[in-house]
Protein backbone atom coordinates (compact mmCIF):
# COMPACT_ATOMS: atom_id res chain seq x y z
CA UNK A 1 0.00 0.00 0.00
CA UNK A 2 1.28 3.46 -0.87
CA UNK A 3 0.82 5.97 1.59
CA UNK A 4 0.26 9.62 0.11
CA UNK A 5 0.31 12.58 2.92
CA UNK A 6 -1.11 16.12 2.09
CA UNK A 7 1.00 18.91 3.95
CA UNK A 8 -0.21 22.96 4.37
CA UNK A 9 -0.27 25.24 6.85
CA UNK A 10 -2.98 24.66 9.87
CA UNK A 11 -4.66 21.79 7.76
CA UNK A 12 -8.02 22.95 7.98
CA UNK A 13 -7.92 24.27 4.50
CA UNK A 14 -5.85 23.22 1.41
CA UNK A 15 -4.35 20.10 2.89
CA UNK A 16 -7.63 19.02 4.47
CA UNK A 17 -9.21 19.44 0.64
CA UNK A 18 -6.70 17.92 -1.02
CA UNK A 19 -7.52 14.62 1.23
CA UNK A 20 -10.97 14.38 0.88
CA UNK A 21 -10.79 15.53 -3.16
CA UNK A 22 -8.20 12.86 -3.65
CA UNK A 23 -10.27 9.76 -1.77
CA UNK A 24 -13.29 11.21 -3.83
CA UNK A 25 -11.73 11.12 -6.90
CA UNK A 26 -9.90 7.78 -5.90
CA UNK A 27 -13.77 6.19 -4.54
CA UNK A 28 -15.25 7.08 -8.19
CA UNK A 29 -12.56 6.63 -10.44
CA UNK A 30 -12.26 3.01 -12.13
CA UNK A 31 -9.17 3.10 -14.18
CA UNK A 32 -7.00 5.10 -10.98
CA UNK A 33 -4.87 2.99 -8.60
CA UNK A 34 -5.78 0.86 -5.64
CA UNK A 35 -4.10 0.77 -2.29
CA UNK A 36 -3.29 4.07 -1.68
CA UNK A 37 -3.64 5.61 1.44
CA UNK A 38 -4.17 8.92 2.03
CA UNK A 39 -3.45 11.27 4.70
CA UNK A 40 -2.80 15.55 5.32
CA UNK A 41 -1.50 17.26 7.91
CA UNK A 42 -0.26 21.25 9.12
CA UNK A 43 3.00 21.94 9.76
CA UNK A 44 1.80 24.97 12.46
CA UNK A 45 -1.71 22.87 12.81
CA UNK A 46 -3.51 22.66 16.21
CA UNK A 47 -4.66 19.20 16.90
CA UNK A 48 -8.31 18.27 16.23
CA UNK A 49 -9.10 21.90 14.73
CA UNK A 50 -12.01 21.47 12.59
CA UNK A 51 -11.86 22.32 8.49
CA UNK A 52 -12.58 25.83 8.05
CA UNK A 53 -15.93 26.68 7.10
CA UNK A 54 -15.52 27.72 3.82
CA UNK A 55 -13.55 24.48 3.06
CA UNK A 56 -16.42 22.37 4.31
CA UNK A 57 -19.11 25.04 2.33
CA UNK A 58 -17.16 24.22 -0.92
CA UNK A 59 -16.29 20.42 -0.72
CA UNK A 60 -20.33 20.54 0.12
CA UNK A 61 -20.95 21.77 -2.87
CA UNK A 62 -19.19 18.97 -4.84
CA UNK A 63 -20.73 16.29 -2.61
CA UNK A 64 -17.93 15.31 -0.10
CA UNK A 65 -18.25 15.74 3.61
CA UNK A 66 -15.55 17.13 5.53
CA UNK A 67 -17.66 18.29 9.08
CA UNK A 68 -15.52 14.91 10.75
CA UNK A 69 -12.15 16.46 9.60
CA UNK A 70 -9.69 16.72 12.85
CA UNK A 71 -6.59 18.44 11.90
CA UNK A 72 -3.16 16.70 12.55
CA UNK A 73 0.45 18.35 13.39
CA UNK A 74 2.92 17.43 10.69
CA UNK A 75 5.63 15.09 12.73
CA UNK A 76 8.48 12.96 12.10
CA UNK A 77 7.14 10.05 12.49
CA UNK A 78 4.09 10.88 9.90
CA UNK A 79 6.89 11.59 7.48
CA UNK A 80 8.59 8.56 8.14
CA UNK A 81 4.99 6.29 7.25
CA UNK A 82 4.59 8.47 3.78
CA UNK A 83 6.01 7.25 0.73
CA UNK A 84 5.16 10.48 -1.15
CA UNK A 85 4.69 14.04 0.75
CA UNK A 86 2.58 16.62 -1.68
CA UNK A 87 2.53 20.51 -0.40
CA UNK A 88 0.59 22.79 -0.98
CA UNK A 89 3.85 25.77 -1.19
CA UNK A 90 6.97 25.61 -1.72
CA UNK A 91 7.71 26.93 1.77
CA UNK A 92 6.32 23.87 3.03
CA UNK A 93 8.07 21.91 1.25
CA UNK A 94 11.17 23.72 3.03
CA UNK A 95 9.80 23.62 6.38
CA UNK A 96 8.95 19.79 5.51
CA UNK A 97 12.78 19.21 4.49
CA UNK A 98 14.06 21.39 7.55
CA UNK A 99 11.93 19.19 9.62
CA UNK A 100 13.22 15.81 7.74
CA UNK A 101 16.29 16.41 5.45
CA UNK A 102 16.50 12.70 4.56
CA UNK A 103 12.76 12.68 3.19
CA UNK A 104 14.08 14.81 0.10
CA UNK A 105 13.34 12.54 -2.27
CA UNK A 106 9.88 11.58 -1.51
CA UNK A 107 8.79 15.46 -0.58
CA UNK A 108 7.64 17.32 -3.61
CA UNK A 109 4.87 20.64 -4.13
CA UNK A 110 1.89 19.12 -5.38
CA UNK A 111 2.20 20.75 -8.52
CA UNK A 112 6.14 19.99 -9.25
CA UNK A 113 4.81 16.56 -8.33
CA UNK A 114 2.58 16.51 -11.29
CA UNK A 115 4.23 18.74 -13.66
CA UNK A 116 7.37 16.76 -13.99
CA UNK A 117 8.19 14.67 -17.14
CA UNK A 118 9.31 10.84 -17.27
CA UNK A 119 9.23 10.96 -13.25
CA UNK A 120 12.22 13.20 -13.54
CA UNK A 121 12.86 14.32 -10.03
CA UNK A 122 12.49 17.93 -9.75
CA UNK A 123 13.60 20.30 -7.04
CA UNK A 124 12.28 23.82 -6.62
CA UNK A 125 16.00 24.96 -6.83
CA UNK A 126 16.06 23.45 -10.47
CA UNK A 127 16.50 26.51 -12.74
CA UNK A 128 14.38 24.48 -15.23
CA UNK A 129 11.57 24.21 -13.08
CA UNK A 130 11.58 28.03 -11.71
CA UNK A 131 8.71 29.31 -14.35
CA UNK A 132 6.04 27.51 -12.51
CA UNK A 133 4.75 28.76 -9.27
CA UNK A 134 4.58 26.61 -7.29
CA UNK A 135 1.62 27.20 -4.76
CA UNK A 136 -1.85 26.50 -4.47
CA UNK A 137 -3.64 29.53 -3.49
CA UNK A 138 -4.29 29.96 0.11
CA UNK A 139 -8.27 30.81 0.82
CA UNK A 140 -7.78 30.98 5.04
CA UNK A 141 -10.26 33.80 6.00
CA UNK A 142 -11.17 34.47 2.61
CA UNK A 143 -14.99 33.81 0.98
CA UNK A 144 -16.23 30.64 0.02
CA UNK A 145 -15.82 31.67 -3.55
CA UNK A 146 -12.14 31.77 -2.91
CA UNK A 147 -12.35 28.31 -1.53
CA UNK A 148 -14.24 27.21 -4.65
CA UNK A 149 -11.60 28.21 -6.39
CA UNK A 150 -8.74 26.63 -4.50
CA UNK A 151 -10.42 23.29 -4.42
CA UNK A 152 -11.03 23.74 -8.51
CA UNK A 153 -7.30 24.38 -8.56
CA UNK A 154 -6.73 21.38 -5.92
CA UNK A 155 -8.97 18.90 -8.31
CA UNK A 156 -7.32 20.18 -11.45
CA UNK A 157 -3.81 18.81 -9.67
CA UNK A 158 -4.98 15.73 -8.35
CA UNK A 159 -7.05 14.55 -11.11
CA UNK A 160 -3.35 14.72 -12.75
CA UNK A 161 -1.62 12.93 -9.50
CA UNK A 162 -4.45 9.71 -10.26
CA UNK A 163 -2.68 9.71 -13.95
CA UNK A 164 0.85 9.85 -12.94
CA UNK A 165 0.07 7.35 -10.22
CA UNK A 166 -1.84 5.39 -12.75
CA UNK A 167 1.08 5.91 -15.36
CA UNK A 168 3.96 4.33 -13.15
């Protein structure tokens, strides 16, 4: 089984959608892979926190269910059990690597993740890489229509992660 964790900020937001949007699209997708699972967690997050409301408000809206979501603290030992950490910023993926220097090359932004070619690994300090920006847009304390848009942006990305994964 391949173990996939999600890493942002508090993870009541980005990280927390990127979970639940991934096991969606893993639940109702034929041709994707089995076995994987999947976890998220903050790096600054405050145990059991709930997802924010406009996270739950937009996940709502595409039929997942979030209310249950307890956030997690990013650790060492949660790092050690992934075989693939995804970000949501390239500054977590530092603070991830600060945290963990030996996890390097299973630690990756979400969209670097995706975006690289013939599972070339790519680092955020490759000068071929620097043209892409590397975030997914933060929504914490914004409206829900910003949320819409992050999890649109968060779907985009993982509906790309189930062909890579599918791909290798």
């Amino acid at each position: 089984m391949q173990t996939i964790l999600f890493v942002c900020t508090g993870n009541t937001c980005r990280s927390t959608m990127a979970e639940a949007i991934f096991k969606h699209i893993l639940a109702n997708r034929k041709d994707g892979p089995q076995n994987i699972k999947v976890m998220s967690a903050g790096i600054y997050a405050w145990e059991g926190d709930k997802a924010s409301y406009g996270a739950v408000e937009a996940l709502k809206e595409r039929g997942i269910d979030i209310m249950e979501h307890s956030s997690k603290l990013l650790t060492p030992k949660l790092l050690e059990k992934a075989d693939l950490v995804l970000t949501m910023t390239s500054n977590h993926k530092r603070a991830v690597l600060e945290m963990c220097p030996g996890a390097r090359e299973k630690v990756y932004t979400l969209k670097e993740y995706v975006l690289s070619h013939d599972n070339k690994e790519l680092y955020i300090s490759d000068s071929d890489f620097d043209w892409i920006n590397q975030d997914i847009k933060d929504p914490y304390g914004q409206s829900v229509d910003v949320y819409r848009e992050s999890a649109e942006e968060l779907e985009k990305y993982l509906q790309m992660l189930i062909d890579k994964i599918s791909s290798i």
